[in-house]
C-alpha atoms as a PDB file:
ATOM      1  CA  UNK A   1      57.566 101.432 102.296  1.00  0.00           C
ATOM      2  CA  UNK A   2      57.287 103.524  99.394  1.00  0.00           C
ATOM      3  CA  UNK A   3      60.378 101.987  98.150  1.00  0.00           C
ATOM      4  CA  UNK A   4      59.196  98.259  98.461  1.00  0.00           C
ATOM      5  CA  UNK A   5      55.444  99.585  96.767  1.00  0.00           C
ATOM      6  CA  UNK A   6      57.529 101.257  93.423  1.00  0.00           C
ATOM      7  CA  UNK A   7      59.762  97.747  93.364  1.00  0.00           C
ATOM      8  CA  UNK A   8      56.583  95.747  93.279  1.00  0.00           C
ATOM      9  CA  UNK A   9      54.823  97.846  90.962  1.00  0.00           C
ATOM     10  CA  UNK A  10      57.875  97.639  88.293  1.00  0.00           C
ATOM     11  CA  UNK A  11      57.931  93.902  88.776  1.00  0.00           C
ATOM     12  CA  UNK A  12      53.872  93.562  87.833  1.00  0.00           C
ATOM     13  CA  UNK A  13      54.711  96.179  85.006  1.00  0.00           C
ATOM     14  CA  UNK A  14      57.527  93.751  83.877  1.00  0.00           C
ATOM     15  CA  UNK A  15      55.617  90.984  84.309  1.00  0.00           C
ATOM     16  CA  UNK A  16      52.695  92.104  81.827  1.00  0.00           C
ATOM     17  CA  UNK A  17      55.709  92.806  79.325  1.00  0.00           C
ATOM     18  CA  UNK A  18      56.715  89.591  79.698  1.00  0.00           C
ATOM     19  CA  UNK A  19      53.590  88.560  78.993  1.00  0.00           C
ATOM     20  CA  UNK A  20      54.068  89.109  75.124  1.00  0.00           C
ATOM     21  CA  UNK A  21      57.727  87.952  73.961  1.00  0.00           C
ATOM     22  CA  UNK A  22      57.492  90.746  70.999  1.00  0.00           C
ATOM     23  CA  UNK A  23      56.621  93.521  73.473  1.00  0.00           C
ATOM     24  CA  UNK A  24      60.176  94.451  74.445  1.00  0.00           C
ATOM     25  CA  UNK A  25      61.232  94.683  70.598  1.00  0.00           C
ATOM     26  CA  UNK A  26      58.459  96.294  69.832  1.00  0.00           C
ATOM     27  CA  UNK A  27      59.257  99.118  72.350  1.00  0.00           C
ATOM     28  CA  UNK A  28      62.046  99.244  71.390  1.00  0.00           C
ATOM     29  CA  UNK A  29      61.662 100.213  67.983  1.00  0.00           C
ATOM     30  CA  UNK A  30      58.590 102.438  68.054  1.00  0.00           C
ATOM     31  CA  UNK A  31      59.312 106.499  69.117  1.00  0.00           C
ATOM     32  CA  UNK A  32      57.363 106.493  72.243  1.00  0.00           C
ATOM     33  CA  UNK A  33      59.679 108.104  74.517  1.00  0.00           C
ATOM     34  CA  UNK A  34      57.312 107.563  78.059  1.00  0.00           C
ATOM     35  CA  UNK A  35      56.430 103.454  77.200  1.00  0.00           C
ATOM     36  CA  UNK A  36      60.225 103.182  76.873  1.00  0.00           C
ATOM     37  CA  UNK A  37      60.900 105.134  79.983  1.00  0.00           C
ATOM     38  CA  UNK A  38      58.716 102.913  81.708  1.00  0.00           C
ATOM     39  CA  UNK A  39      60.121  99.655  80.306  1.00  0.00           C
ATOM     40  CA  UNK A  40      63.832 100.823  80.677  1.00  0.00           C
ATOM     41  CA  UNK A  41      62.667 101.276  84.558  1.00  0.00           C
ATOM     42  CA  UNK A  42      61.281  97.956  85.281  1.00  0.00           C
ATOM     43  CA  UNK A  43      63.999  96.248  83.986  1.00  0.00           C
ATOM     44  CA  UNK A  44      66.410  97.986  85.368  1.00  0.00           C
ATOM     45  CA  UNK A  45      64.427  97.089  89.145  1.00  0.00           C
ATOM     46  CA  UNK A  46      64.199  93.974  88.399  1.00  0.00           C
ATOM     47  CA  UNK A  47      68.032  93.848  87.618  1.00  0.00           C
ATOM     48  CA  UNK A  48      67.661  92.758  83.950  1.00  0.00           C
ATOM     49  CA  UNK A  49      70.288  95.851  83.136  1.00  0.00           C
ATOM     50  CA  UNK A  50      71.080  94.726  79.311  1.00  0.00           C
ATOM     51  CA  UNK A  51      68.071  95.428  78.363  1.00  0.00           C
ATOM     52  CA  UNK A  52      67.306  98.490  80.550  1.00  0.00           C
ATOM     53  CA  UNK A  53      70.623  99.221  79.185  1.00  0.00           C
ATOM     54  CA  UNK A  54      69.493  99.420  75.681  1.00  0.00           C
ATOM     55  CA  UNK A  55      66.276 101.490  76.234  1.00  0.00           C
ATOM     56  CA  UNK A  56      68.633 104.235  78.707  1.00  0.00           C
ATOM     57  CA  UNK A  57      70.149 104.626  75.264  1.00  0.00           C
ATOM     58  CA  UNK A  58      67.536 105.879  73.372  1.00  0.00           C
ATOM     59  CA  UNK A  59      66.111 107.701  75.610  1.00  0.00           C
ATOM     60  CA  UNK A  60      68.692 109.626  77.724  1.00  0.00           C
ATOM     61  CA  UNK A  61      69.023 112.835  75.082  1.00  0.00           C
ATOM     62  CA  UNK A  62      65.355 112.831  75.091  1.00  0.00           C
ATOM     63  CA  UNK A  63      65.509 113.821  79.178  1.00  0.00           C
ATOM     64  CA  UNK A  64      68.098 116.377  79.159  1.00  0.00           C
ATOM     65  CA  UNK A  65      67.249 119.545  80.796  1.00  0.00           C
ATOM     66  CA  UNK A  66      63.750 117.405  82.456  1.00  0.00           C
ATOM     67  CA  UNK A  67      63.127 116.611  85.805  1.00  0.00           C
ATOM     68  CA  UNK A  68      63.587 112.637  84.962  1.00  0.00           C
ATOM     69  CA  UNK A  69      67.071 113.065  83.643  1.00  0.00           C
ATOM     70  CA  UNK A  70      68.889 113.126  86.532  1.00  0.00           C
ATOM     71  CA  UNK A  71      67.238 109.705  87.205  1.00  0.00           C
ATOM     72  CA  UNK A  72      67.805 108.523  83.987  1.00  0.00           C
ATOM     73  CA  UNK A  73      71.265 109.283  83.622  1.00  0.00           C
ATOM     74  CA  UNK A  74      72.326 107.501  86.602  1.00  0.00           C
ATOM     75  CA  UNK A  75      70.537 104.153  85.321  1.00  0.00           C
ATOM     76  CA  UNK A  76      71.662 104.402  82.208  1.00  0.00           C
ATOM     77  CA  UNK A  77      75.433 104.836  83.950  1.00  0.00           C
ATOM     78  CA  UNK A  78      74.704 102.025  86.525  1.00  0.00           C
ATOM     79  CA  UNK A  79      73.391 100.143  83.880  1.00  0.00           C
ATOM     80  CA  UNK A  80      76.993 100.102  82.127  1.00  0.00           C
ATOM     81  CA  UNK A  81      78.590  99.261  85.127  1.00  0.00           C
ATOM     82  CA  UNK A  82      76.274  96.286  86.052  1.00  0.00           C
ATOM     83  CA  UNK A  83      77.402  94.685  82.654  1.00  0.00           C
ATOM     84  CA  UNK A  84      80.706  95.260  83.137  1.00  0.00           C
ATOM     85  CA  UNK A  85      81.570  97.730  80.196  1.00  0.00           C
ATOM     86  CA  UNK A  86      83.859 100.154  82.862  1.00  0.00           C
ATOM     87  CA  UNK A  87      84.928 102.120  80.181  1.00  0.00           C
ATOM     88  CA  UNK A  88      81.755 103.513  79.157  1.00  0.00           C
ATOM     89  CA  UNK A  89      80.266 103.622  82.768  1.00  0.00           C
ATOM     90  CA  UNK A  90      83.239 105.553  84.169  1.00  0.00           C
ATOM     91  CA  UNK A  91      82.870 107.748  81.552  1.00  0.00           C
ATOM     92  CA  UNK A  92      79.043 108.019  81.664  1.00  0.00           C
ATOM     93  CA  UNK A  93      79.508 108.468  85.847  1.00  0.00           C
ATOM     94  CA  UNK A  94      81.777 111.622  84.947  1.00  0.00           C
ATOM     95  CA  UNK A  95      79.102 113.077  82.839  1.00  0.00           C
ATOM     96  CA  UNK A  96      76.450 112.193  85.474  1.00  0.00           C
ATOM     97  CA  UNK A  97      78.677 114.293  88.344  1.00  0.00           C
ATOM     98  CA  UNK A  98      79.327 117.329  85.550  1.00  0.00           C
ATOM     99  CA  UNK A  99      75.351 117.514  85.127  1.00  0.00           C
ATOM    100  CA  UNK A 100      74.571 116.939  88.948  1.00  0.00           C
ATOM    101  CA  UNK A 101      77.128 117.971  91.043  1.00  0.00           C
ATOM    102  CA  UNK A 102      74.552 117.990  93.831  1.00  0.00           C
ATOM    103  CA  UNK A 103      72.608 115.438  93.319  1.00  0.00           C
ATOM    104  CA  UNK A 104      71.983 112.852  96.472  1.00  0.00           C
ATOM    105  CA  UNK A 105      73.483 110.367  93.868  1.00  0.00           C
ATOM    106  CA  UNK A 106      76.506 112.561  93.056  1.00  0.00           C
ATOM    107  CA  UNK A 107      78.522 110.300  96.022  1.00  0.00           C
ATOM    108  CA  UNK A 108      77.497 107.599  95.088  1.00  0.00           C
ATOM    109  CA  UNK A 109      78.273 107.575  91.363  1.00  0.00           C
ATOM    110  CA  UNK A 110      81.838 109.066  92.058  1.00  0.00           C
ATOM    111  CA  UNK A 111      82.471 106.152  94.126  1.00  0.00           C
ATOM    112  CA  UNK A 112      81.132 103.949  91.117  1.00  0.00           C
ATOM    113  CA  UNK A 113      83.300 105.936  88.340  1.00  0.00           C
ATOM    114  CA  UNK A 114      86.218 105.823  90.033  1.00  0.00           C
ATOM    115  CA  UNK A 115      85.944 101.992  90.432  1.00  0.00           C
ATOM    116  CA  UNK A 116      84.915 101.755  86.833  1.00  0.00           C
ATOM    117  CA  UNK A 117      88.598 102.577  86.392  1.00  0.00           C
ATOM    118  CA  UNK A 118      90.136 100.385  89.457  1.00  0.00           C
ATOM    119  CA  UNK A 119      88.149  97.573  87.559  1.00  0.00           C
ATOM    120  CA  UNK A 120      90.068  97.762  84.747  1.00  0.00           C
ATOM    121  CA  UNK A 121      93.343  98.138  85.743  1.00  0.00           C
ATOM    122  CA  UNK A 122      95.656  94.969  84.399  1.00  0.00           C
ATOM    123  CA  UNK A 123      98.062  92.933  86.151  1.00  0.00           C
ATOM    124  CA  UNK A 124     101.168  94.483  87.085  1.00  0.00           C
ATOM    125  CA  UNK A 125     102.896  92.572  84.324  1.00  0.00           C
ATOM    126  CA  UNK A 126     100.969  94.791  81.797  1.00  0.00           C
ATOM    127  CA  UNK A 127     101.380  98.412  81.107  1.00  0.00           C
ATOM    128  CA  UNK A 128     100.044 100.211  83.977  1.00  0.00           C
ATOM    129  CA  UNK A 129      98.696 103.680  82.225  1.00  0.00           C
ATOM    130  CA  UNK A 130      95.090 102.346  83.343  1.00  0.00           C
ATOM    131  CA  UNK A 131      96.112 101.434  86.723  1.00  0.00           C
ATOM    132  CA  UNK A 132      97.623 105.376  86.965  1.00  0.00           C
ATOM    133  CA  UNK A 133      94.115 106.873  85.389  1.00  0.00           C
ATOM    134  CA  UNK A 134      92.208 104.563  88.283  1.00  0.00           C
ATOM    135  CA  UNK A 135      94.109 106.163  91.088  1.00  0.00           C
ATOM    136  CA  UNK A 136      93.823 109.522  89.866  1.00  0.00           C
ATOM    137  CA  UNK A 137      90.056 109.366  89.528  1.00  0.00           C
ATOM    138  CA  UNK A 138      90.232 107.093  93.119  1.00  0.00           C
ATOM    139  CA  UNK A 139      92.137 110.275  94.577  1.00  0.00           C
ATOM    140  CA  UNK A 140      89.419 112.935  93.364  1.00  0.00           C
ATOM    141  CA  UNK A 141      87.141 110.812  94.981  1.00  0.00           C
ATOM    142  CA  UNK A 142      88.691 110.349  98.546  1.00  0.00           C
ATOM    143  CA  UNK A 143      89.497 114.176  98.209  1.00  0.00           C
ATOM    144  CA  UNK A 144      85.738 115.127  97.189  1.00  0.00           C
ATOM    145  CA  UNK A 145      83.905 112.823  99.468  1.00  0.00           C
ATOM    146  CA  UNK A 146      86.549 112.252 102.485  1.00  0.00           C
ATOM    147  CA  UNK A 147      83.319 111.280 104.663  1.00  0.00           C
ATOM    148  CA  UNK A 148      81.688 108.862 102.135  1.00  0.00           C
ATOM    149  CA  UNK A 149      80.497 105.865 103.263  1.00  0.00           C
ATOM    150  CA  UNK A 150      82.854 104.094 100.603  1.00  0.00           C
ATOM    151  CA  UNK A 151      85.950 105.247 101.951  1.00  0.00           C
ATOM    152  CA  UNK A 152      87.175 102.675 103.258  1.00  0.00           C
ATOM    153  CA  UNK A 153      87.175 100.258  99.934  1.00  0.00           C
ATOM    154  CA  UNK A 154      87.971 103.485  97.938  1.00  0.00           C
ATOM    155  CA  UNK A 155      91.343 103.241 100.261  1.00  0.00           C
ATOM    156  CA  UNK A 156      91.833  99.674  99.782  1.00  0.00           C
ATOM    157  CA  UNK A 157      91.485 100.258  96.153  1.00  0.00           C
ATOM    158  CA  UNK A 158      93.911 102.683  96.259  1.00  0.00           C
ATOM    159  CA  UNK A 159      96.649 100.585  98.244  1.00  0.00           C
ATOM    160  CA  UNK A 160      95.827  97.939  95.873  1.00  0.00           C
ATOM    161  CA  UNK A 161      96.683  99.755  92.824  1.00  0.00           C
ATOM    162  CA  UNK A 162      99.843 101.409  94.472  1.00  0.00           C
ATOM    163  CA  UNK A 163     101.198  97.833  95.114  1.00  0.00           C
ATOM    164  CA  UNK A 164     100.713  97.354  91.481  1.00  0.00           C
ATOM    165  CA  UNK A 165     102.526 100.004  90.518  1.00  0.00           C
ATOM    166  CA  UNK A 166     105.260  98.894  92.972  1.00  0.00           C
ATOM    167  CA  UNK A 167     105.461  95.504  91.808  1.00  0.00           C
ATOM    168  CA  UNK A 168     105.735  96.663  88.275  1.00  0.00           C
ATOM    169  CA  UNK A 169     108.439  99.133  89.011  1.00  0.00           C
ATOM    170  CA  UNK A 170     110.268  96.219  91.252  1.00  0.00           C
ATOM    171  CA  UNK A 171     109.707  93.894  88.233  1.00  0.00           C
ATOM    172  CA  UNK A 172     111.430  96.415  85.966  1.00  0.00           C
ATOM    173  CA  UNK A 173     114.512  96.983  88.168  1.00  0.00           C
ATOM    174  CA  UNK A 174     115.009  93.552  88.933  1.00  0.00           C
ATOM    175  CA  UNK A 175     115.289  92.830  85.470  1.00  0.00           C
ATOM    176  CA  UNK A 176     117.918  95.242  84.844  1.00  0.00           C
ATOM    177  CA  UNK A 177     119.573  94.117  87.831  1.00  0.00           C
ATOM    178  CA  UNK A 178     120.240  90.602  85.868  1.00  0.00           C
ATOM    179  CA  UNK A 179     121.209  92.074  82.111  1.00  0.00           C
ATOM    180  CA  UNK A 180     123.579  94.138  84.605  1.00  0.00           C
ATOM    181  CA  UNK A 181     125.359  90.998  85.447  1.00  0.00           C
ATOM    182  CA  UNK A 182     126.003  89.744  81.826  1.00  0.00           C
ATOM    183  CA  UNK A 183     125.890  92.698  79.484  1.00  0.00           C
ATOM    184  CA  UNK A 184     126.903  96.447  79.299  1.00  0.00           C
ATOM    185  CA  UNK A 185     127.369  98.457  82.837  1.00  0.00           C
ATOM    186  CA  UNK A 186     124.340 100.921  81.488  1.00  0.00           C
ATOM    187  CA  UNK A 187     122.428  97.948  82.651  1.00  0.00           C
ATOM    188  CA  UNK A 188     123.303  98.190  86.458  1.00  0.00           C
ATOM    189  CA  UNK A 189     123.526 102.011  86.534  1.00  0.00           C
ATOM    190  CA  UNK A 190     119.059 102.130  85.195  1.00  0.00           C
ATOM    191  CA  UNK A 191     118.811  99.255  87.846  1.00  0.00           C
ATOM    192  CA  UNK A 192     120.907 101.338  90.523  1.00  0.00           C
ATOM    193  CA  UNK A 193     118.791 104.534  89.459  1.00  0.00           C
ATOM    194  CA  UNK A 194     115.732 102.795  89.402  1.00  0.00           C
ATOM    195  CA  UNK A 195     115.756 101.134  92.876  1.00  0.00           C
ATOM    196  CA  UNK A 196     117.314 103.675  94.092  1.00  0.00           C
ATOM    197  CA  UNK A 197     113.414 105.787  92.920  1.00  0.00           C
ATOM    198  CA  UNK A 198     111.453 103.177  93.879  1.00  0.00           C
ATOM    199  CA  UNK A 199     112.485 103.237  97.625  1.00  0.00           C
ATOM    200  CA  UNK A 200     112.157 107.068  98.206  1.00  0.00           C
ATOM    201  CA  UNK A 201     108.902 106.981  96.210  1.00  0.00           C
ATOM    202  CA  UNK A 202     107.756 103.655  97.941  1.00  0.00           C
ATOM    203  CA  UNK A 203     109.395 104.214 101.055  1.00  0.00           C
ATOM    204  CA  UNK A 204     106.751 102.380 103.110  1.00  0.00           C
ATOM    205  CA  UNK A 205     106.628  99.389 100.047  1.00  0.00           C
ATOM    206  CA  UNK A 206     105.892  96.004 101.288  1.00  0.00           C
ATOM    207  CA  UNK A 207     108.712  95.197  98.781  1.00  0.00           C
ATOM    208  CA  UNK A 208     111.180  97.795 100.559  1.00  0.00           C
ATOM    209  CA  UNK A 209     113.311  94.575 101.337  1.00  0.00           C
ATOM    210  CA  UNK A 210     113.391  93.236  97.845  1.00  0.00           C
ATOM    211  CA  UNK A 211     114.309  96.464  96.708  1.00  0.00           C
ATOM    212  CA  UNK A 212     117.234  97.141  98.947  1.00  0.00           C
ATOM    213  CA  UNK A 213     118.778  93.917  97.784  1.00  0.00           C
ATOM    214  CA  UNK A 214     118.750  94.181  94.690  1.00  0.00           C
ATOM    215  CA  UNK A 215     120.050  97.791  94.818  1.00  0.00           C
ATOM    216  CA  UNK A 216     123.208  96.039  96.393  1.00  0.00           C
ATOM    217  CA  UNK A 217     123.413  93.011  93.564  1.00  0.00           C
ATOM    218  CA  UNK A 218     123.118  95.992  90.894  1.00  0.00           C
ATOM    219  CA  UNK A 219     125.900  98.574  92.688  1.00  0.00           C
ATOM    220  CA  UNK A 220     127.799  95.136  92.975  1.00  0.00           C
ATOM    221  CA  UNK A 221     127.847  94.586  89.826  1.00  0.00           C
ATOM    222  CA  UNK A 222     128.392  97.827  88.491  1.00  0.00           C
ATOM    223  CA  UNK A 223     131.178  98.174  91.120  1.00  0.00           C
ATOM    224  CA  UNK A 224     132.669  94.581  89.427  1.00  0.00           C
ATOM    225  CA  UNK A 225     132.533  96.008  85.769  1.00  0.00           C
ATOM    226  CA  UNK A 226     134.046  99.011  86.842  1.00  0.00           C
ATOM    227  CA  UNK A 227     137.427 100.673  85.110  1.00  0.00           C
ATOM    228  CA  UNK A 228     139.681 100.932  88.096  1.00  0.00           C
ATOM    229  CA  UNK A 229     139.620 104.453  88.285  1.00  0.00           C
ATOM    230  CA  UNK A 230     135.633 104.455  89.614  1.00  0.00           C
ATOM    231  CA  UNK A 231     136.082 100.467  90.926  1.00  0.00           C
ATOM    232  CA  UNK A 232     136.885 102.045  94.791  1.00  0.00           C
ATOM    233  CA  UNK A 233     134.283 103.791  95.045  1.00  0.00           C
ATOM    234  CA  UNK A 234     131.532 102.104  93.190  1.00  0.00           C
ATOM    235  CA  UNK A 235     132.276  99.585  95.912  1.00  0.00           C
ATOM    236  CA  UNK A 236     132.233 101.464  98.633  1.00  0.00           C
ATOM    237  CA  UNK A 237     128.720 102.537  97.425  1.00  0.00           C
ATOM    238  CA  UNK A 238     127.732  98.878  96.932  1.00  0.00           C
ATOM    239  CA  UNK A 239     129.007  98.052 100.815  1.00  0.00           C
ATOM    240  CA  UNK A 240     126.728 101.059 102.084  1.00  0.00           C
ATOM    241  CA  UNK A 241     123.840  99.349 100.257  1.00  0.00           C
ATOM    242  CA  UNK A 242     124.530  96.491 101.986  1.00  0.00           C
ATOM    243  CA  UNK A 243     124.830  98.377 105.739  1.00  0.00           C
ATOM    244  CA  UNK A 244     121.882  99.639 104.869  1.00  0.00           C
ATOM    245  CA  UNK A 245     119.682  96.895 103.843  1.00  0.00           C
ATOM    246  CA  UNK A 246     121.193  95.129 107.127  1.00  0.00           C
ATOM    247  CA  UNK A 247     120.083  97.982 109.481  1.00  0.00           C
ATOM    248  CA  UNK A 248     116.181  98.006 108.036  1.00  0.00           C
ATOM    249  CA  UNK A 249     116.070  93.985 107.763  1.00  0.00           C
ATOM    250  CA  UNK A 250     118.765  92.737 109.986  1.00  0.00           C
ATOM    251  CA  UNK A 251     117.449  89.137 109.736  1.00  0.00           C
ATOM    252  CA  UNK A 252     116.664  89.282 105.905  1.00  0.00           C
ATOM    253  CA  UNK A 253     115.200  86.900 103.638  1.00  0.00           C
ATOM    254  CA  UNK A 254     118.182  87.883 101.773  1.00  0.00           C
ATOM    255  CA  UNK A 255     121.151  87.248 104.305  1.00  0.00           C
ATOM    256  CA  UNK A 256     122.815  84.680 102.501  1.00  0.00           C
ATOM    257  CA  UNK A 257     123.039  86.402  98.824  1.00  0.00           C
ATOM    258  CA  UNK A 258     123.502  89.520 100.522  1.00  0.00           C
ATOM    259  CA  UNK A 259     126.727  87.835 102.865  1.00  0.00           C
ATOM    260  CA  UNK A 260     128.250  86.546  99.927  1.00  0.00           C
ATOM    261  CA  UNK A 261     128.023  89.605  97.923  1.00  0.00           C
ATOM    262  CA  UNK A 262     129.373  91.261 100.604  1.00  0.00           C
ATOM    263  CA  UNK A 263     132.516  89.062 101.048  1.00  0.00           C
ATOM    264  CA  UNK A 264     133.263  89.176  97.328  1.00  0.00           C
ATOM    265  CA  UNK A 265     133.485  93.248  97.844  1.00  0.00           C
ATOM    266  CA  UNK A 266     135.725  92.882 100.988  1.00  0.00           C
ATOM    267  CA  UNK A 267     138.057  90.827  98.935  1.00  0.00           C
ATOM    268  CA  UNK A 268     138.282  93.677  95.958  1.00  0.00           C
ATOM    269  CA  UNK A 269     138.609  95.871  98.571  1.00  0.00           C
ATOM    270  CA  UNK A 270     141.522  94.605 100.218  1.00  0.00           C
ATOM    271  CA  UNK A 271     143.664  95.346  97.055  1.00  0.00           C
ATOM    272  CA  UNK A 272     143.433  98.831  97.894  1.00  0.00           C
ATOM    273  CA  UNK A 273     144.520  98.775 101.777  1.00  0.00           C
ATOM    274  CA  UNK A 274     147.118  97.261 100.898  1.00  0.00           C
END
């Protein structure tokens, strides 16, 4: 009830600011801390957050250390996130939770911070530090408040962002897996080594299949380029990869490139049971 009254008192108080189009620049110039309080907090209920943004501003080192700053420092955080600038509303979340570590908003605006940063994570394609600095602050969160409301989309954010990372280290292997079949054998050994990382520190990837193909093509053709003294075993590595990827997917998207591959190491086999 009390809520509904203070909502429909900020609307009337926005409403009579409305009423003169100069008001709002005029408060915003002048040094009267309380009118812009007052203004900052009837835009900000009646979700015009620019311009509530603008007033927070001014007056949030005016209401450090006084009963309304904790208030006003969560607008003025909120206020950042509502117009989408992440970077300074994860940041200005952070400082909220360092000032009030108990506040009743302190869950909350951890929740908010740390999707400041999921927010601006890129597409895997990109470089992923932000996507790294988003699950570490996403982690701190589900570690701080593991009976938050908001865990369960703090957890979805989080298995988004993994499978970022995973496609982006997939991406990167992959690649090396094809200069591997046309250029120097350092190629296939990174694309070997990498795959080889991304399944024990993805081991329960959606893209565990993908990977264990592609760790056969790249011991294949590192096993190919081979000198004969390391050829043997290089493809008796490659063949394992092969047993393996069969055992965890033993109808794989990947039977026929995986079949042929296979035959082709048979055959270089042969020449040394004979």
């Amino acid at each position: 009830m009390f809520r509904k009254i203070r909502t429909l008192f900020s609307l009337f108080f926005l409403a009579l600011f409305f009423s003169s189009c100069s008001e709002y620049q005029k408060v915003l110039k002048n040094e009267d801390v309380k009118a812009k309080y007052e203004m900052a907090e009837a835009f900000y209920e009646a979700k015009d957050y620019k311009r509530a943004n603008r007033l927070l501003e001014q007056i949030a080192p005016k209401y450090i250390g006084k009963p309304q700053g904790e208030r006003v420092m969560f607008f003025l955080a909120n206020s950042y996130y509502e117009i989408k600038d992440y970077n300074t509303a994860g940041y200005q979340f952070e400082r909220f939770l360092k000032s009030y570590p108990r506040s009743d908003k302190a869950q909350e605006a951890g929740f908010l911070g740390a999707k400041s940063y999921y927010l601006l994570s890129p597409k895997y394609s990109l470089d992923q530090t932000d996507t790294d600095k988003a699950l570490a602050k996403l982690q701190l969160f589900i570690n701080t408040f593991s009976e938050s409301e908001f865990m369960s989309e703090a957890n979805q954010m989080a298995k988004d962002l993994t499978q970022k990372k995973e496609e982006k280290a997939l991406e990167i292997a992959k690649q090396f897996t094809k200069l591997g079949e046309f250029y120097t054998l350092d190629y296939s050994i990174s694309a070997a080594a990498a795959l080889e990382n991304f399944i024990i520190d993805f081991p329960g990837s959606i893209y565990k299949e993908d990977a264990l193909f592609y760790r056969m093509k790249a011991l294949t053709n590192l096993a190919m380029n081979s000198t004969e003294q390391k050829k043997r075993q290089r493809l008796a590595d490659a063949k394992t990869a092969y047993n393996t990827l069969k055992k965890n997917f033993p109808q794989s998207k990947f039977d026929k490139d995986a079949n042929n591959l296979m035959e082709k190491i048979e055959k270089e086999l042969e020449n040394y049971s004979k």
